[in-house]
Protein backbone atom coordinates (compact mmCIF):
# COMPACT_ATOMS: atom_id res chain seq x y z
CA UNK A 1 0.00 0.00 0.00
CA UNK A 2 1.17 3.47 -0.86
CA UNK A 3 2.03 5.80 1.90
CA UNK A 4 0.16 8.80 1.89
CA UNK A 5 1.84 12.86 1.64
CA UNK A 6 0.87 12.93 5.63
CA UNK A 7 2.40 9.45 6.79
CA UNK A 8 5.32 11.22 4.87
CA UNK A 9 5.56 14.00 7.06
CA UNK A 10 4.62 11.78 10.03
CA UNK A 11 7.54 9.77 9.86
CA UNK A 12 10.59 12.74 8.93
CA UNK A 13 8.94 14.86 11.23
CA UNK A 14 9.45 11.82 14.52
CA UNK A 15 12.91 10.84 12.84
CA UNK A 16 13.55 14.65 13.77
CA UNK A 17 12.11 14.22 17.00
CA UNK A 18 14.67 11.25 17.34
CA UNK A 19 17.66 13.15 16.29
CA UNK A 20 16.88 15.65 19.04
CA UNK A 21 16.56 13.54 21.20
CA UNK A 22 20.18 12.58 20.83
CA UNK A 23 21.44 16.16 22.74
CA UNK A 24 20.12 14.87 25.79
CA UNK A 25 22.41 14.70 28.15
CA UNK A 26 20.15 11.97 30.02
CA UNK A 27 21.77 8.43 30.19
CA UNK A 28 18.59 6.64 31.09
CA UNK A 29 16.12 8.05 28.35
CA UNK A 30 17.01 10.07 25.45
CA UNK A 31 13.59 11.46 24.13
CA UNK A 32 13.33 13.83 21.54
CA UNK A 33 10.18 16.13 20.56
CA UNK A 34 9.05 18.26 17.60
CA UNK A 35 6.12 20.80 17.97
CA UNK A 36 4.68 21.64 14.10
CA UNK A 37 1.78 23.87 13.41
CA UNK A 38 0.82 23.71 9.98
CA UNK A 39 3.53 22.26 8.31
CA UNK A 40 6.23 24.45 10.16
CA UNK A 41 7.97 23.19 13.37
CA UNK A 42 7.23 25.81 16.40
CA UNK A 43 8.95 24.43 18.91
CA UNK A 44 11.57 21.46 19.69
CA UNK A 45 12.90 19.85 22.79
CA UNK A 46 14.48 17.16 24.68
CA UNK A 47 14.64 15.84 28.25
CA UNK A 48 16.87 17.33 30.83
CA UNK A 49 17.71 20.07 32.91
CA UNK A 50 16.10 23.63 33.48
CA UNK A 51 18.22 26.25 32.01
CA UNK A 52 20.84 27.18 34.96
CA UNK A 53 21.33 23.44 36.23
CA UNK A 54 24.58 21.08 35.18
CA UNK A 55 23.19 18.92 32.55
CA UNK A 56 23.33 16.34 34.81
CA UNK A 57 20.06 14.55 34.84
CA UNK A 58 21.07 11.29 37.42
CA UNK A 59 21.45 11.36 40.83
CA UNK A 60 24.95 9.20 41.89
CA UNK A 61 22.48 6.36 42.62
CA UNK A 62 21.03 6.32 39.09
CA UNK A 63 18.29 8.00 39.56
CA UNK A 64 16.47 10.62 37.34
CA UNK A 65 16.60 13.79 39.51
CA UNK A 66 13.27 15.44 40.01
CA UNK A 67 13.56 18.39 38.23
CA UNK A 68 14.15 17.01 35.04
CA UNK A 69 12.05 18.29 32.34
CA UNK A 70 10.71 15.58 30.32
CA UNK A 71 10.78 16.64 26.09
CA UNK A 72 7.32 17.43 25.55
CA UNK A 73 7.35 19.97 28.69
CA UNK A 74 10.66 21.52 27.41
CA UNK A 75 9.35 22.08 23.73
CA UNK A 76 5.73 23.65 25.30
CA UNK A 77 7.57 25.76 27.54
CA UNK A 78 9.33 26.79 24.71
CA UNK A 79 5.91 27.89 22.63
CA UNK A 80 4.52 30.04 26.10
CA UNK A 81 7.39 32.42 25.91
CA UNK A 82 7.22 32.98 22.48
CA UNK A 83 4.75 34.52 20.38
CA UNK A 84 3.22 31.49 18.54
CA UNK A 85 0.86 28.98 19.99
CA UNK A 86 0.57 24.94 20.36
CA UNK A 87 -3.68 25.48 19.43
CA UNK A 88 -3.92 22.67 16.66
CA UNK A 89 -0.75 21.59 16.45
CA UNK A 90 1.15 18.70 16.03
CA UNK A 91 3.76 16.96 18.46
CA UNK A 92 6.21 14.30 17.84
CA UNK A 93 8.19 12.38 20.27
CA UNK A 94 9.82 9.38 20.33
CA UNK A 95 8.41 8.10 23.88
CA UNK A 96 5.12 8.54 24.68
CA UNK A 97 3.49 10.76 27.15
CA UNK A 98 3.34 10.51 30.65
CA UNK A 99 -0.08 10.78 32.52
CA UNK A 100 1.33 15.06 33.57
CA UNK A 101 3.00 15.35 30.41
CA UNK A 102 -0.27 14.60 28.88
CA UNK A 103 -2.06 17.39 30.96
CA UNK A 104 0.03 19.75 29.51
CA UNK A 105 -0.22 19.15 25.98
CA UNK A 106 -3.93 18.93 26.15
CA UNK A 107 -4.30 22.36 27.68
CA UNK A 108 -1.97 24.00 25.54
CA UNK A 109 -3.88 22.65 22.64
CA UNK A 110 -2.21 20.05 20.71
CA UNK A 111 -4.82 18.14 18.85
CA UNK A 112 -1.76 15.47 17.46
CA UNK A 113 0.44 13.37 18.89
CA UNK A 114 2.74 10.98 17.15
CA UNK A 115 4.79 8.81 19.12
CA UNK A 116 7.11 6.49 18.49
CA UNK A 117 7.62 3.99 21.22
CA UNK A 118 4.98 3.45 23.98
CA UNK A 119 5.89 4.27 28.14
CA UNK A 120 5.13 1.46 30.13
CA UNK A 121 2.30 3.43 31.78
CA UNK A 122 -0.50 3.75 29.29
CA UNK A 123 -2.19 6.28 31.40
CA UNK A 124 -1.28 9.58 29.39
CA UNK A 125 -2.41 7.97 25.98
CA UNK A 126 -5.57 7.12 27.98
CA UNK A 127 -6.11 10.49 29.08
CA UNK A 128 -5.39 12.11 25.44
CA UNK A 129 -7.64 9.79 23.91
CA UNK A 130 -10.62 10.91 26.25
CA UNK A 131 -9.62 14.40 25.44
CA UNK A 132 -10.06 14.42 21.55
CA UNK A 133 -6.54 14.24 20.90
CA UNK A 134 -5.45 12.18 17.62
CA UNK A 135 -2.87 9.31 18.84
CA UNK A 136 -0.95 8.02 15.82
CA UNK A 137 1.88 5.44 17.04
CA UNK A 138 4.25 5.15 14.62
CA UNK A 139 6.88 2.58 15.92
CA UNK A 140 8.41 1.48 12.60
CA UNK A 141 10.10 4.37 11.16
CA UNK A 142 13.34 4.00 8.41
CA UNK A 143 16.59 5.79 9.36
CA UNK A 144 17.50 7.87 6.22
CA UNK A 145 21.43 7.77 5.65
């Protein structure tokens, strides 16, 4: 079956999402995400620190310190203190949502999200779903070289 012009998009827009996630400086998770509003990316992020803290996202046990901003948060953030908006946008990431995560992205308006691999708790998906958002999960996508 031919892929349509949007799975197109879809799929260079996450393996974006997956190259940013790549500057995290998170050893546990890398996770990468891509804010686009139509057809333009808005916003981008990635998990880690708040601006002013040593990108240092583990504790010396391992841990993932609280204050670590997961991608999704980072790239909203990013939309609030500019001058565009998420309203009927599009986000990409390469982990799904968490169940706060997901709070955020339905207030600020996202109506999209395309994920690439699911988190263990379903809970955020569940929560988007019974907003209106459109979940498209999109765990087989090509690396272009």
């Amino acid at each position: 079956m031919k892929e349509s012009k949007q799975e197109k998009y879809d799929k260079a827009y996450l393996r974006m999402a997956q190259e940013w996630g790549k500057l995290s400086y998170c050893k546990r998770k890398q996770v990468g995400a891509i804010i686009v509003k139509d057809r333009m990316i808005i916003s981008d992020g990635y998990n880690g620190t708040p601006t002013g803290f040593e990108n240092i996202c583990e504790d010396d046990e391992g841990y993932t310190k609280w204050y670590v901003l997961h991608a999704e948060a980072n790239a909203i953030s990013k939309v609030a203190s500019s001058t565009q908006s998420c309203e009927g946008a599009t986000l990409y990431i390469t982990l799904s949502p968490c169940k706060e995560c997901s709070k955020l992205i339905h207030q600020s308006g996202i109506k999209r999200v395309v994920y690439q691999t699911a988190y263990k708790d379903n809970s955020g998906l569940e929560f988007l779903k019974r907003a209106g958002v459109e979940l498209v999960h999109m765990d087989q996508i090509e690396t272009v070289i």
